[in-house]
PDB file of N, CA and C in Angstrom:
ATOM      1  N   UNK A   1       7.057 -42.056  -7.950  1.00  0.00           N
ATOM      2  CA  UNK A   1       8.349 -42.165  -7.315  1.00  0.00           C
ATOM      3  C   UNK A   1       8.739 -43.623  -7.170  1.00  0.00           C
ATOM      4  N   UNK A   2      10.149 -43.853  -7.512  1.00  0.00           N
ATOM      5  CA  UNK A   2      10.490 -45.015  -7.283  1.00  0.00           C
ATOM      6  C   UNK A   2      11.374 -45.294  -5.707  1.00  0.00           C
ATOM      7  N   UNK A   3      10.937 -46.151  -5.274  1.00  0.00           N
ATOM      8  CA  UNK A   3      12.153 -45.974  -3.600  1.00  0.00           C
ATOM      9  C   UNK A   3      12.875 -46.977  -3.593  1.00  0.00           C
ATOM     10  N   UNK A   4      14.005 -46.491  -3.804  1.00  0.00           N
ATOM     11  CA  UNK A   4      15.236 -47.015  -4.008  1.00  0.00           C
ATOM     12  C   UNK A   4      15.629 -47.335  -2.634  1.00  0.00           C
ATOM     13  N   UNK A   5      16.288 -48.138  -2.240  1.00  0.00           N
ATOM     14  CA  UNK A   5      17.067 -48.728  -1.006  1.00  0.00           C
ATOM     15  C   UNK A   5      18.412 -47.496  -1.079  1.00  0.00           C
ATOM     16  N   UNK A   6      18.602 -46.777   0.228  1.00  0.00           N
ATOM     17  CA  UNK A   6      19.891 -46.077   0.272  1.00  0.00           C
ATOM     18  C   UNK A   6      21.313 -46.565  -0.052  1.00  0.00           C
ATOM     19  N   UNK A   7      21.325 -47.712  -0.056  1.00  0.00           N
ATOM     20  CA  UNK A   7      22.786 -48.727  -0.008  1.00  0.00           C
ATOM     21  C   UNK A   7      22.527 -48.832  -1.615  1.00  0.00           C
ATOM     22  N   UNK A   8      21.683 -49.031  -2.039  1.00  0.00           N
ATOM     23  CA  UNK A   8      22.199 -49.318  -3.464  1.00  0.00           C
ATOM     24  C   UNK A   8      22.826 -48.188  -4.332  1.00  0.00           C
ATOM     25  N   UNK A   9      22.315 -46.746  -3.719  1.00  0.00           N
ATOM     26  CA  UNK A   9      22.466 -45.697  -4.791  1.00  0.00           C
ATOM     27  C   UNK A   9      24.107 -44.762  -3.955  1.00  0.00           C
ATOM     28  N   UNK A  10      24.542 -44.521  -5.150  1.00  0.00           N
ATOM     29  CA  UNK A  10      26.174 -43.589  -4.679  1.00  0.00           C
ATOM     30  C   UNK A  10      25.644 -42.371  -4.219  1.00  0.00           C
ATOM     31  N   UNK A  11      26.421 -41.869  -3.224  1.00  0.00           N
ATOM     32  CA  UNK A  11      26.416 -40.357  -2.925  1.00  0.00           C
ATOM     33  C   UNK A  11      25.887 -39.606  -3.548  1.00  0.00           C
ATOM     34  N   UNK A  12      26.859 -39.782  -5.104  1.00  0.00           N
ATOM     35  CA  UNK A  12      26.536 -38.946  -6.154  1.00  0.00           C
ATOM     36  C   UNK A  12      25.408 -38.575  -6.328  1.00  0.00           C
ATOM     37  N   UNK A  13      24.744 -40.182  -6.831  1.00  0.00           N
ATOM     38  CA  UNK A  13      23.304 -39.806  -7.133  1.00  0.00           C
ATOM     39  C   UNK A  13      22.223 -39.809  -6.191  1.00  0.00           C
ATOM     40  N   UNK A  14      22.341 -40.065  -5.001  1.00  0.00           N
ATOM     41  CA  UNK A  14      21.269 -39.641  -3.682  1.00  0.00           C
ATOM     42  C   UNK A  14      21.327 -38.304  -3.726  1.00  0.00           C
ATOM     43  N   UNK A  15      22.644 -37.554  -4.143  1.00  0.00           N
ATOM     44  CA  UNK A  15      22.695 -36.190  -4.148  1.00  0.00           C
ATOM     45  C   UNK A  15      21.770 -35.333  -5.350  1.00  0.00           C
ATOM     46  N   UNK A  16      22.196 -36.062  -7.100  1.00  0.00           N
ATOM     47  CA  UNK A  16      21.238 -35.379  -7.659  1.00  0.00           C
ATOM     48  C   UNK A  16      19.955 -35.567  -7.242  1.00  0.00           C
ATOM     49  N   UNK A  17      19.666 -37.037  -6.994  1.00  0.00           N
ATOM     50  CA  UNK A  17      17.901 -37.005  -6.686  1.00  0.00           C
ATOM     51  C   UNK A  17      17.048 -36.000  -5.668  1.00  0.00           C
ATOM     52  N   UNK A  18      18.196 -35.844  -4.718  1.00  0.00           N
ATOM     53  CA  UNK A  18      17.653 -34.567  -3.796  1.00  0.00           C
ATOM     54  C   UNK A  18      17.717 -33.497  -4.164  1.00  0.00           C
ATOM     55  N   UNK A  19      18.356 -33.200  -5.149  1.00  0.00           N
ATOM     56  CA  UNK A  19      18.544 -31.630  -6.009  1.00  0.00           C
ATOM     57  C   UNK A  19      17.116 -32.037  -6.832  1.00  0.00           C
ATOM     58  N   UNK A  20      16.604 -32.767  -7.385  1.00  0.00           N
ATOM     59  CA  UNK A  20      15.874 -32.915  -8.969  1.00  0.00           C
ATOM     60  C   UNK A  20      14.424 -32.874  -7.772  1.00  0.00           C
ATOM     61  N   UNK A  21      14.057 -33.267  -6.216  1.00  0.00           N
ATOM     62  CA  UNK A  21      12.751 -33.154  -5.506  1.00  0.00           C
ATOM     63  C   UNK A  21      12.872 -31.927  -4.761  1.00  0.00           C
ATOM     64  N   UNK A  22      13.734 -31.242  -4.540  1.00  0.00           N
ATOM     65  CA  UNK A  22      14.034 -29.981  -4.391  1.00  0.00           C
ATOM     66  C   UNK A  22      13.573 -28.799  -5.664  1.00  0.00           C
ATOM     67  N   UNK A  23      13.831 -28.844  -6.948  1.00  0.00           N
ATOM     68  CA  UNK A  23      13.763 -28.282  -7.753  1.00  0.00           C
ATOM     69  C   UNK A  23      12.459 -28.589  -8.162  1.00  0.00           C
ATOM     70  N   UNK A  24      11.812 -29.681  -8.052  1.00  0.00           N
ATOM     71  CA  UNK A  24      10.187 -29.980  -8.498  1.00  0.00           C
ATOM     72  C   UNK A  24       9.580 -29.547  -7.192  1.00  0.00           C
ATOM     73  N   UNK A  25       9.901 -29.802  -5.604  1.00  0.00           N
ATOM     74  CA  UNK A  25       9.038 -29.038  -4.622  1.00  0.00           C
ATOM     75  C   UNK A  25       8.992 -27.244  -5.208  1.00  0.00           C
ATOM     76  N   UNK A  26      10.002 -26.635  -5.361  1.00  0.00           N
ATOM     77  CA  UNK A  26      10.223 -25.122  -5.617  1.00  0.00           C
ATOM     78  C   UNK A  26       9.223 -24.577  -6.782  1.00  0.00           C
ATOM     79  N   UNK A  27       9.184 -25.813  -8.043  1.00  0.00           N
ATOM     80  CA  UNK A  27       8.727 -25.229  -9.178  1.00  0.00           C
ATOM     81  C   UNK A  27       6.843 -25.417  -8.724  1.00  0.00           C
ATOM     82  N   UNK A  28       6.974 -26.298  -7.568  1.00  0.00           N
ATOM     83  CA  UNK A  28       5.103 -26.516  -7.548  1.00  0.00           C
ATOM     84  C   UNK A  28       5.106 -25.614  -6.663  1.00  0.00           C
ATOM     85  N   UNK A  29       5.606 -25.116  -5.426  1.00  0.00           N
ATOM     86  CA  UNK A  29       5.078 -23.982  -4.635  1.00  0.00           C
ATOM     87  C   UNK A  29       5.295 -22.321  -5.532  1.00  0.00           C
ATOM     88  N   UNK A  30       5.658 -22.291  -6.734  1.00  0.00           N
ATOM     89  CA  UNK A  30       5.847 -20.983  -7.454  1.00  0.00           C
ATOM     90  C   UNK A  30       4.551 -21.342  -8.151  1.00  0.00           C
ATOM     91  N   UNK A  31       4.077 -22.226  -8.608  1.00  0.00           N
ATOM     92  CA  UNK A  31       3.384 -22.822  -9.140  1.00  0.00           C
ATOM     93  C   UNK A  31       1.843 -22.493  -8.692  1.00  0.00           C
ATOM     94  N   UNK A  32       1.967 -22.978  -7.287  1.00  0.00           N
ATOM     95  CA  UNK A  32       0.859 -22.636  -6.412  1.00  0.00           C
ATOM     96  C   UNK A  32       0.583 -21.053  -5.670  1.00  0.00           C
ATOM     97  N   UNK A  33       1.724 -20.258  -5.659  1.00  0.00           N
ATOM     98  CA  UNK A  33       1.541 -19.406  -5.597  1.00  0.00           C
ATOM     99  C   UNK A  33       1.001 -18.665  -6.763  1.00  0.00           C
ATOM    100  N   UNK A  34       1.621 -18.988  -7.279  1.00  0.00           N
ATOM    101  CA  UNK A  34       0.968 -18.201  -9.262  1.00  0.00           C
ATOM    102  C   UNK A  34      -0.713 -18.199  -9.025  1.00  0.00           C
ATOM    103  N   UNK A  35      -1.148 -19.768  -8.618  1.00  0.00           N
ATOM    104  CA  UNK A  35      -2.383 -19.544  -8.798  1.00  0.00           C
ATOM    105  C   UNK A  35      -3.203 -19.020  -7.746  1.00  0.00           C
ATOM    106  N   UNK A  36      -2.721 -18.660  -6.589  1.00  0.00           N
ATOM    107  CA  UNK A  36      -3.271 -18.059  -5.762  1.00  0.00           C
ATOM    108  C   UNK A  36      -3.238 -16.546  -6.089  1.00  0.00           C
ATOM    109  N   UNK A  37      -2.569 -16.273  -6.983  1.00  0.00           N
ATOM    110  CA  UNK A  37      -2.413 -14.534  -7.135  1.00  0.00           C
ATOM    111  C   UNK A  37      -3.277 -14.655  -8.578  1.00  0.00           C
ATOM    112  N   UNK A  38      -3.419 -15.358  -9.564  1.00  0.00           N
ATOM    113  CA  UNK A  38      -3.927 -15.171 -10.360  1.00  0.00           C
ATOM    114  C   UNK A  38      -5.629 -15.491 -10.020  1.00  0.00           C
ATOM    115  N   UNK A  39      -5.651 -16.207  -8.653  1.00  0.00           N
ATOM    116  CA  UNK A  39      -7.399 -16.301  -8.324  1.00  0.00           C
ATOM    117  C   UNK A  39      -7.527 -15.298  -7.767  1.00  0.00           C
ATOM    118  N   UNK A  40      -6.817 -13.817  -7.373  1.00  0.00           N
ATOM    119  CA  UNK A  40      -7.151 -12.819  -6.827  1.00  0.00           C
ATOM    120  C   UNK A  40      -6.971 -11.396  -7.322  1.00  0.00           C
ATOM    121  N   UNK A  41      -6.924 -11.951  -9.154  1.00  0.00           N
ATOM    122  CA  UNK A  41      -6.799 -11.225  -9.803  1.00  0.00           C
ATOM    123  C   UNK A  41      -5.225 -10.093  -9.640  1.00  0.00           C
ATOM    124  N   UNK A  42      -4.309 -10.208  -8.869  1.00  0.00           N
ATOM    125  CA  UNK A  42      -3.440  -9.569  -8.768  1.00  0.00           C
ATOM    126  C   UNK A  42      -2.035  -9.948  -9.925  1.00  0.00           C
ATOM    127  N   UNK A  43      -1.996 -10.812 -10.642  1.00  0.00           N
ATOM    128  CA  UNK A  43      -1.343 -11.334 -11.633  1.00  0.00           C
ATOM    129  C   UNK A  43      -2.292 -10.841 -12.974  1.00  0.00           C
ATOM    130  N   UNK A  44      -1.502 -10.373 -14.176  1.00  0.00           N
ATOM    131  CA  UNK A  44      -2.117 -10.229 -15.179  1.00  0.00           C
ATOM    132  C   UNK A  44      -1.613  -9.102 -15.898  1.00  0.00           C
ATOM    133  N   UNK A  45      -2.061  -9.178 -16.911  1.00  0.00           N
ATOM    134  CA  UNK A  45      -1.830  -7.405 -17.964  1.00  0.00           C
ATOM    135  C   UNK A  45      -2.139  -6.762 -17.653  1.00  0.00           C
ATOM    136  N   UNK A  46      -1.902  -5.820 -16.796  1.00  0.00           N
ATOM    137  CA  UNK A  46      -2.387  -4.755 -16.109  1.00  0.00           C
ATOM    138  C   UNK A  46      -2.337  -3.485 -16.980  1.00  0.00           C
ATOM    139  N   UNK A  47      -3.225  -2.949 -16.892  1.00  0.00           N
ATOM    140  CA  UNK A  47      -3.179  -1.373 -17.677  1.00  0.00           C
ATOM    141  C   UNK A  47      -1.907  -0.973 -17.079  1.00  0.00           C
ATOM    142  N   UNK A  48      -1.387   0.323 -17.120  1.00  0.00           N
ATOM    143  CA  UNK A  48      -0.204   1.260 -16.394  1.00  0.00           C
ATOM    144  C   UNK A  48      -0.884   1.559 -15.414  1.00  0.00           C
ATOM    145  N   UNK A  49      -2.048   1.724 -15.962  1.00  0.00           N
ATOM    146  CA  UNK A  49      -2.924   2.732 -14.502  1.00  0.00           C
ATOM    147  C   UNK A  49      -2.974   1.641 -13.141  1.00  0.00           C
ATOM    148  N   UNK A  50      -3.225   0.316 -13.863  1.00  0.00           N
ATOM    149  CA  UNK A  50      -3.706  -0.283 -12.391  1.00  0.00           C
ATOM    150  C   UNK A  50      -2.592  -0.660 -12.159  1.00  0.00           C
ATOM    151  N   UNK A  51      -1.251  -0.455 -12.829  1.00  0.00           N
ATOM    152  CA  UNK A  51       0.320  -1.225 -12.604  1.00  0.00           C
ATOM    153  C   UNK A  51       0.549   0.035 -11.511  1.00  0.00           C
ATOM    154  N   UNK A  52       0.232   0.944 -11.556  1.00  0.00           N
ATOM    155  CA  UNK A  52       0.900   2.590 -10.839  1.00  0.00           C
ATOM    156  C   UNK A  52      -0.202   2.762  -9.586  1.00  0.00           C
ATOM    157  N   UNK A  53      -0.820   1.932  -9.708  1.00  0.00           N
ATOM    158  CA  UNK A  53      -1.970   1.556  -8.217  1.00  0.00           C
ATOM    159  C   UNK A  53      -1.650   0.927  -7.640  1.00  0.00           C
ATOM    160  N   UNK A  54      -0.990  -0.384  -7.883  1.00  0.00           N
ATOM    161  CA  UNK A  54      -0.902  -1.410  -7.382  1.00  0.00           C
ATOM    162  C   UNK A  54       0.794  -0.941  -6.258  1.00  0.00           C
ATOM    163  N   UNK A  55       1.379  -0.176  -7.563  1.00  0.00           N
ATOM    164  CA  UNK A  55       3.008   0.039  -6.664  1.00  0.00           C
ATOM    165  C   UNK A  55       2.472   0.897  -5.734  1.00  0.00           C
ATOM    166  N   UNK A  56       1.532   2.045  -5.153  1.00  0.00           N
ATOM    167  CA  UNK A  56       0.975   2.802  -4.747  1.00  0.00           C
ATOM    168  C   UNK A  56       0.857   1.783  -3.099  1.00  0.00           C
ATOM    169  N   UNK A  57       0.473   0.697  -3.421  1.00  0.00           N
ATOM    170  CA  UNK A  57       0.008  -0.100  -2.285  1.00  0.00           C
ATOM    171  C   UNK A  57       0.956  -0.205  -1.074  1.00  0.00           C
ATOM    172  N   UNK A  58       0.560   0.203   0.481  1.00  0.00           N
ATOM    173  CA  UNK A  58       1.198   0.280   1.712  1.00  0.00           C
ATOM    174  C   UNK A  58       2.145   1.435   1.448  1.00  0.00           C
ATOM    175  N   UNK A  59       1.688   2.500   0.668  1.00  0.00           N
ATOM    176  CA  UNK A  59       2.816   3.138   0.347  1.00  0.00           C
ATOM    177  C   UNK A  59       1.949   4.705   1.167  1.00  0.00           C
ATOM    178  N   UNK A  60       2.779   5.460   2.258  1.00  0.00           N
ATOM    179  CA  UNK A  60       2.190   6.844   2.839  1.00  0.00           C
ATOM    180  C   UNK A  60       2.171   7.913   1.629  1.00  0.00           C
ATOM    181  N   UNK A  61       0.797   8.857   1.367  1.00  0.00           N
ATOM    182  CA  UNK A  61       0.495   9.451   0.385  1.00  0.00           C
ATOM    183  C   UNK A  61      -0.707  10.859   1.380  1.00  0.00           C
ATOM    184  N   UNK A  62      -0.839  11.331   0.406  1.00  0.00           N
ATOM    185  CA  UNK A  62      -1.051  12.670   1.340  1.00  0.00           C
ATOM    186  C   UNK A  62      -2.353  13.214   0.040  1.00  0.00           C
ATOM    187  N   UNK A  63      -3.817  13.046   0.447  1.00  0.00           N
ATOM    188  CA  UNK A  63      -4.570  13.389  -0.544  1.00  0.00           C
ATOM    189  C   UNK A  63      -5.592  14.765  -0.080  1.00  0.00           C
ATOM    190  N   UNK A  64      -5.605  15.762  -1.025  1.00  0.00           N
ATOM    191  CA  UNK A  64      -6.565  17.011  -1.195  1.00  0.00           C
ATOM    192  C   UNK A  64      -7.504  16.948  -1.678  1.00  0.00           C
ATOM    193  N   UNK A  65      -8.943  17.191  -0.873  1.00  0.00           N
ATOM    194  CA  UNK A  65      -9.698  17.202  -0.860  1.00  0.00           C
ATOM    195  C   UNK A  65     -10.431  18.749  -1.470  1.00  0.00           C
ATOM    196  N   UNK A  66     -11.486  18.419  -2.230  1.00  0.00           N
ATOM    197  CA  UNK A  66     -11.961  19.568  -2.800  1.00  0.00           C
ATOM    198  C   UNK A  66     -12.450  20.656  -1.706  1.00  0.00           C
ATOM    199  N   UNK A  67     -12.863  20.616  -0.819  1.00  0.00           N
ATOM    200  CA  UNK A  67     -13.254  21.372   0.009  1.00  0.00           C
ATOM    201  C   UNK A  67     -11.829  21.746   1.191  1.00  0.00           C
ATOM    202  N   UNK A  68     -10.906  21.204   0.501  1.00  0.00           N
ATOM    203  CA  UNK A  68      -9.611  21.855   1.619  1.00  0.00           C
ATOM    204  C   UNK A  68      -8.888  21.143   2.338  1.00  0.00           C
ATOM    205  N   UNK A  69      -9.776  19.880   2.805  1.00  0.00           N
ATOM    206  CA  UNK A  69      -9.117  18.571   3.664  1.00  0.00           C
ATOM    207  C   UNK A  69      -8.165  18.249   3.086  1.00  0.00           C
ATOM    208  N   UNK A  70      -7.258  17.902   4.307  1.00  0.00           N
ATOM    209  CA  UNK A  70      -5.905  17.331   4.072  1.00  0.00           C
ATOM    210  C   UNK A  70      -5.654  16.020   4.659  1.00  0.00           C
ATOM    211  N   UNK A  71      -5.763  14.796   4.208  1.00  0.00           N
ATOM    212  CA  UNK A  71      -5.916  13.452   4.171  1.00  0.00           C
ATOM    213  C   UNK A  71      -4.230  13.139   3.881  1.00  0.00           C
ATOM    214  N   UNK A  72      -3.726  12.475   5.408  1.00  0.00           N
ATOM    215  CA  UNK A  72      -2.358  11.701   5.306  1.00  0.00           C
ATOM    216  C   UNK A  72      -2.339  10.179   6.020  1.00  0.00           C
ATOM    217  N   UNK A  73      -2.241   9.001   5.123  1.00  0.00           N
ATOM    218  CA  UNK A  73      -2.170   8.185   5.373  1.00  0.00           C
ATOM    219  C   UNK A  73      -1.412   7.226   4.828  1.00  0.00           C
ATOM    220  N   UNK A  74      -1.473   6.008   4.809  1.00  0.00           N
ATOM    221  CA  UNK A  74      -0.817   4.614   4.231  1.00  0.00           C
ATOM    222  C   UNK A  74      -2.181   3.660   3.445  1.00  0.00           C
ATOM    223  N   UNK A  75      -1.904   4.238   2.035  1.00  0.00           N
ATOM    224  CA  UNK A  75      -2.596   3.716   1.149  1.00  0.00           C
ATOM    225  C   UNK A  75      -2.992   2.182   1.275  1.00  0.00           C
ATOM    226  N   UNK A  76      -4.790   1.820   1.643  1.00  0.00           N
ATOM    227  CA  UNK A  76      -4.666   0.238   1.498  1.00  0.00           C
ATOM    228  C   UNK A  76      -5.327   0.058   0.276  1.00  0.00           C
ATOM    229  N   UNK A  77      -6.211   0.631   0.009  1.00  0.00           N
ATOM    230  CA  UNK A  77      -7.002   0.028  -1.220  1.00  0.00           C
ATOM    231  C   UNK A  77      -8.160   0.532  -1.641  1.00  0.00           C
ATOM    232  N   UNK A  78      -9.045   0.319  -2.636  1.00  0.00           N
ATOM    233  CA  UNK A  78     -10.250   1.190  -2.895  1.00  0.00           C
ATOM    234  C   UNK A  78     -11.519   0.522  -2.810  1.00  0.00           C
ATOM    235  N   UNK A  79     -12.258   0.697  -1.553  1.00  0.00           N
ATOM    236  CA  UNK A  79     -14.031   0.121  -1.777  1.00  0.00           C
ATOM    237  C   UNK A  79     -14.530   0.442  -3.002  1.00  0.00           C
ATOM    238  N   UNK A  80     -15.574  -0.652  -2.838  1.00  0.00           N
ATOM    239  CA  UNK A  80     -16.399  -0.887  -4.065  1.00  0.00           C
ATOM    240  C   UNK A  80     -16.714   0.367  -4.332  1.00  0.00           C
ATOM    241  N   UNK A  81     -17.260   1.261  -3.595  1.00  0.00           N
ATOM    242  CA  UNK A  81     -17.266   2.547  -4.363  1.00  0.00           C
ATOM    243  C   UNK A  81     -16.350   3.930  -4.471  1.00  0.00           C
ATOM    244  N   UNK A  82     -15.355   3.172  -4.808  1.00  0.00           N
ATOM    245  CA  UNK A  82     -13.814   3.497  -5.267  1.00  0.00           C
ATOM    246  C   UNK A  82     -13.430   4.860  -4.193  1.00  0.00           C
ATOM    247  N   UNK A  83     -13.951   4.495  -3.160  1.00  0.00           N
ATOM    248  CA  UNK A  83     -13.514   5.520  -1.907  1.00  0.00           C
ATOM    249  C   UNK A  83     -11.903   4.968  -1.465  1.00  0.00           C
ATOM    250  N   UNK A  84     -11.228   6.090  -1.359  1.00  0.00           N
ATOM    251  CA  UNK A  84      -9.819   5.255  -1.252  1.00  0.00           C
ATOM    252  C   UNK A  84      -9.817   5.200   0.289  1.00  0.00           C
ATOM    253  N   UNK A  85      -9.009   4.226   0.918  1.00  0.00           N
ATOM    254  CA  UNK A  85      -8.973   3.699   1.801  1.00  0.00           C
ATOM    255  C   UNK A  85      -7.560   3.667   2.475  1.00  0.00           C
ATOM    256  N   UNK A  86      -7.378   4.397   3.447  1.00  0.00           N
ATOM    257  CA  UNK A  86      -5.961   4.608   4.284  1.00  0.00           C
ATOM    258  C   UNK A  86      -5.799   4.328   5.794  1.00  0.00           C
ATOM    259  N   UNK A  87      -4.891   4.309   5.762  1.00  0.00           N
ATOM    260  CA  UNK A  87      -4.890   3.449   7.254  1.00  0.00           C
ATOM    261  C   UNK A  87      -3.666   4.210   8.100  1.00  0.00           C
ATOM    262  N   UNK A  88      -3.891   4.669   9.475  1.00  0.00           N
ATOM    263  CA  UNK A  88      -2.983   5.490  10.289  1.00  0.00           C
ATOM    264  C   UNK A  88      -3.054   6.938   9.403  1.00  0.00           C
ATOM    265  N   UNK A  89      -4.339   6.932   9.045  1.00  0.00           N
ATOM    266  CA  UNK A  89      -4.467   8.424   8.449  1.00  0.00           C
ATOM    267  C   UNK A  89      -4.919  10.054   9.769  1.00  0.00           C
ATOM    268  N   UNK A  90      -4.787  10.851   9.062  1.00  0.00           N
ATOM    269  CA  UNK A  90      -4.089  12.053   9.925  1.00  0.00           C
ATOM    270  C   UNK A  90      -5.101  12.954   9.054  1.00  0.00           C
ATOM    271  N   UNK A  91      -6.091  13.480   9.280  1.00  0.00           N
ATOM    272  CA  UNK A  91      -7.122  14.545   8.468  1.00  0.00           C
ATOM    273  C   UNK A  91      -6.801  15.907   9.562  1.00  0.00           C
ATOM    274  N   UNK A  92      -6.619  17.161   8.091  1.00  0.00           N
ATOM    275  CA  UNK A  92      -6.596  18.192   8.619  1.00  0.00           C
ATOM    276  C   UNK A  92      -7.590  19.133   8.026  1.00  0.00           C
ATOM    277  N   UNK A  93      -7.855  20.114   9.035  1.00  0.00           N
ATOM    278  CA  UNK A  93      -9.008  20.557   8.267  1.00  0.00           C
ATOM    279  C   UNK A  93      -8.708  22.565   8.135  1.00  0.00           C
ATOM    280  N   UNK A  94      -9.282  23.318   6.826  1.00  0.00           N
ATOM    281  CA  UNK A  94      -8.291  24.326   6.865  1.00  0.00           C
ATOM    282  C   UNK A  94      -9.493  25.174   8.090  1.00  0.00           C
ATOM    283  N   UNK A  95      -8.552  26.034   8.837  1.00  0.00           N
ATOM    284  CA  UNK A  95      -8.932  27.496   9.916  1.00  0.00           C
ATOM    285  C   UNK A  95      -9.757  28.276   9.078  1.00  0.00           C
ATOM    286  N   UNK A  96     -10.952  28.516   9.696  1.00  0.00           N
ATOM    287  CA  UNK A  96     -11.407  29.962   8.683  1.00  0.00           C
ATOM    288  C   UNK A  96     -10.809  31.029   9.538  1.00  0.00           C
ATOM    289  N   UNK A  97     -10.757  31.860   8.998  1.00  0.00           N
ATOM    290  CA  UNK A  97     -10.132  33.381   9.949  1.00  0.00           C
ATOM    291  C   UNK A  97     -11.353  33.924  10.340  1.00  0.00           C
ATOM    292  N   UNK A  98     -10.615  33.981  12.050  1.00  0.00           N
ATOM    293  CA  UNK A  98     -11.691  34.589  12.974  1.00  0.00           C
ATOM    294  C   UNK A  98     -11.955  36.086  13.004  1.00  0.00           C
ATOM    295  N   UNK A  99     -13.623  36.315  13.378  1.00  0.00           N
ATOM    296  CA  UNK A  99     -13.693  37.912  13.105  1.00  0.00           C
ATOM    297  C   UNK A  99     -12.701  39.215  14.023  1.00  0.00           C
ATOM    298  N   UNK A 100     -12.079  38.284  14.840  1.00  0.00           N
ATOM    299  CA  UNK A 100     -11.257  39.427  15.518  1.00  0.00           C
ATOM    300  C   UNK A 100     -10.338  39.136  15.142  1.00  0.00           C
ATOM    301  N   UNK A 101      -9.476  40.345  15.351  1.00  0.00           N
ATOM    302  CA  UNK A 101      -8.181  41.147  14.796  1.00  0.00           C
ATOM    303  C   UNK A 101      -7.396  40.977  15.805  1.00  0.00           C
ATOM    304  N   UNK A 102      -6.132  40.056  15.746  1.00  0.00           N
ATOM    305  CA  UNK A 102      -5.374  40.342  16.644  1.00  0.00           C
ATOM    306  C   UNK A 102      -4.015  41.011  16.680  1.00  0.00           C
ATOM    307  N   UNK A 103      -4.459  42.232  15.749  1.00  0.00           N
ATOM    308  CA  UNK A 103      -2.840  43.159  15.594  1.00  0.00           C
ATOM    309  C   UNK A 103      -3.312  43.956  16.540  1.00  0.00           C
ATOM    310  N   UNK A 104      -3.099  45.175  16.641  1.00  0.00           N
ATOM    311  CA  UNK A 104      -2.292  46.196  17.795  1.00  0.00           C
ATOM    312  C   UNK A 104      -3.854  46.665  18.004  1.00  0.00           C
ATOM    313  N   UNK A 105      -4.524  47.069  19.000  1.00  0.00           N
ATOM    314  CA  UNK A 105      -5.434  47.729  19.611  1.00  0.00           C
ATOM    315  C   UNK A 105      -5.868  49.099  19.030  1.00  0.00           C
ATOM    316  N   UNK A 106      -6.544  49.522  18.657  1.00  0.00           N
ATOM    317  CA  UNK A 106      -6.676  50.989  18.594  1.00  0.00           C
ATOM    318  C   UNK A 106      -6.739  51.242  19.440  1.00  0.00           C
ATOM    319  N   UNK A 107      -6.174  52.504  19.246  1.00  0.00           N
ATOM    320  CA  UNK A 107      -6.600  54.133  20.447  1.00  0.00           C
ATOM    321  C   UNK A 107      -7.667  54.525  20.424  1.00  0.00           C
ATOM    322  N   UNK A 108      -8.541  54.631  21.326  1.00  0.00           N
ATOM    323  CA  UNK A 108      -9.414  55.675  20.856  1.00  0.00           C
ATOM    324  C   UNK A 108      -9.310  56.984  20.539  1.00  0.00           C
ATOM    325  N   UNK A 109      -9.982  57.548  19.398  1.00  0.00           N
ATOM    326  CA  UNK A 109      -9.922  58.883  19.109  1.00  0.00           C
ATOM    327  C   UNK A 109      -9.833  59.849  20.492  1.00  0.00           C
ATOM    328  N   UNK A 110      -8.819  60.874  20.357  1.00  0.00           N
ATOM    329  CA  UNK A 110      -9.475  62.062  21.517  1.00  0.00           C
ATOM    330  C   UNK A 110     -10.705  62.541  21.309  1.00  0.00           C
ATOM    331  N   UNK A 111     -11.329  62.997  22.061  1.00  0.00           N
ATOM    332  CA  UNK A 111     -12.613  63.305  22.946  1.00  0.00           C
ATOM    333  C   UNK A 111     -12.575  65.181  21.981  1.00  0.00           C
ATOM    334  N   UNK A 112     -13.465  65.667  21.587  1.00  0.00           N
ATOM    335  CA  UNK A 112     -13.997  66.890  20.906  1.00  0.00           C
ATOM    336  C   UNK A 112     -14.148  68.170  22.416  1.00  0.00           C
ATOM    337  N   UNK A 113     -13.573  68.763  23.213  1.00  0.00           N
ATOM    338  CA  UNK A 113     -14.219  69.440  24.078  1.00  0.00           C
ATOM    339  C   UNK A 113     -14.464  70.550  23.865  1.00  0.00           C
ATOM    340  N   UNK A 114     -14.453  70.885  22.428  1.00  0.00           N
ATOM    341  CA  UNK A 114     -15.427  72.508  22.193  1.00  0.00           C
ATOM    342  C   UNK A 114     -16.773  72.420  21.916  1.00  0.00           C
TER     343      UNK A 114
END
């Protein structure tokens, strides 16, 4: 950088120079962000699959479980052993049907008195 005395330079150009360290601050913090997403692997060629995971992310999803469970939460992400991971989740679990009957009572049969 060169530092120019304010009195020497016109409006004009105090004005582009603040547009041209404006436009180089912007292009290094995109810059630096780039590489913070690309050190966390979240930048890149993504398969579809991990592109349709990734949009998936903070997103509420509702998963079935082989045994019946009903898993509702806000998708965060998958542990190392690709257990998915939800957050403000809501597990339901299915009723087995109980051995009593709760429709209408029988009568008992009448009574034989011969």
């Amino acid at each position: 950088f060169v530092l120019l005395m304010e009195h020497d330079l016109t409006e004009e150009v105090q004005q582009q120079l603040l547009q041209q360290l404006q436009q180089q601050q912007q292009l290094h913090s995109q810059q630096q962000k780039r590489i913070q997403l690309e050190k966390y692997h979240v930048v890149g060629n993504d398969t579809p699959e991990i592109q349709r995971m990734k949009s998936l992310f903070d997103k509420f999803m509702q998963i079935l479980v082989v045994d019946g469970r009903l898993f509702t939460g806000r998708f965060k992400c998958f542990d190392k052993a690709n257990n998915i991971i939800l957050a403000e989740c809501l597990e339901l679990r299915p009723v087995k049907a109980s051995a009593t009957n709760f429709e209408e009572p029988l009568e008992p049969e009448p009574e034989d008195i011969s």
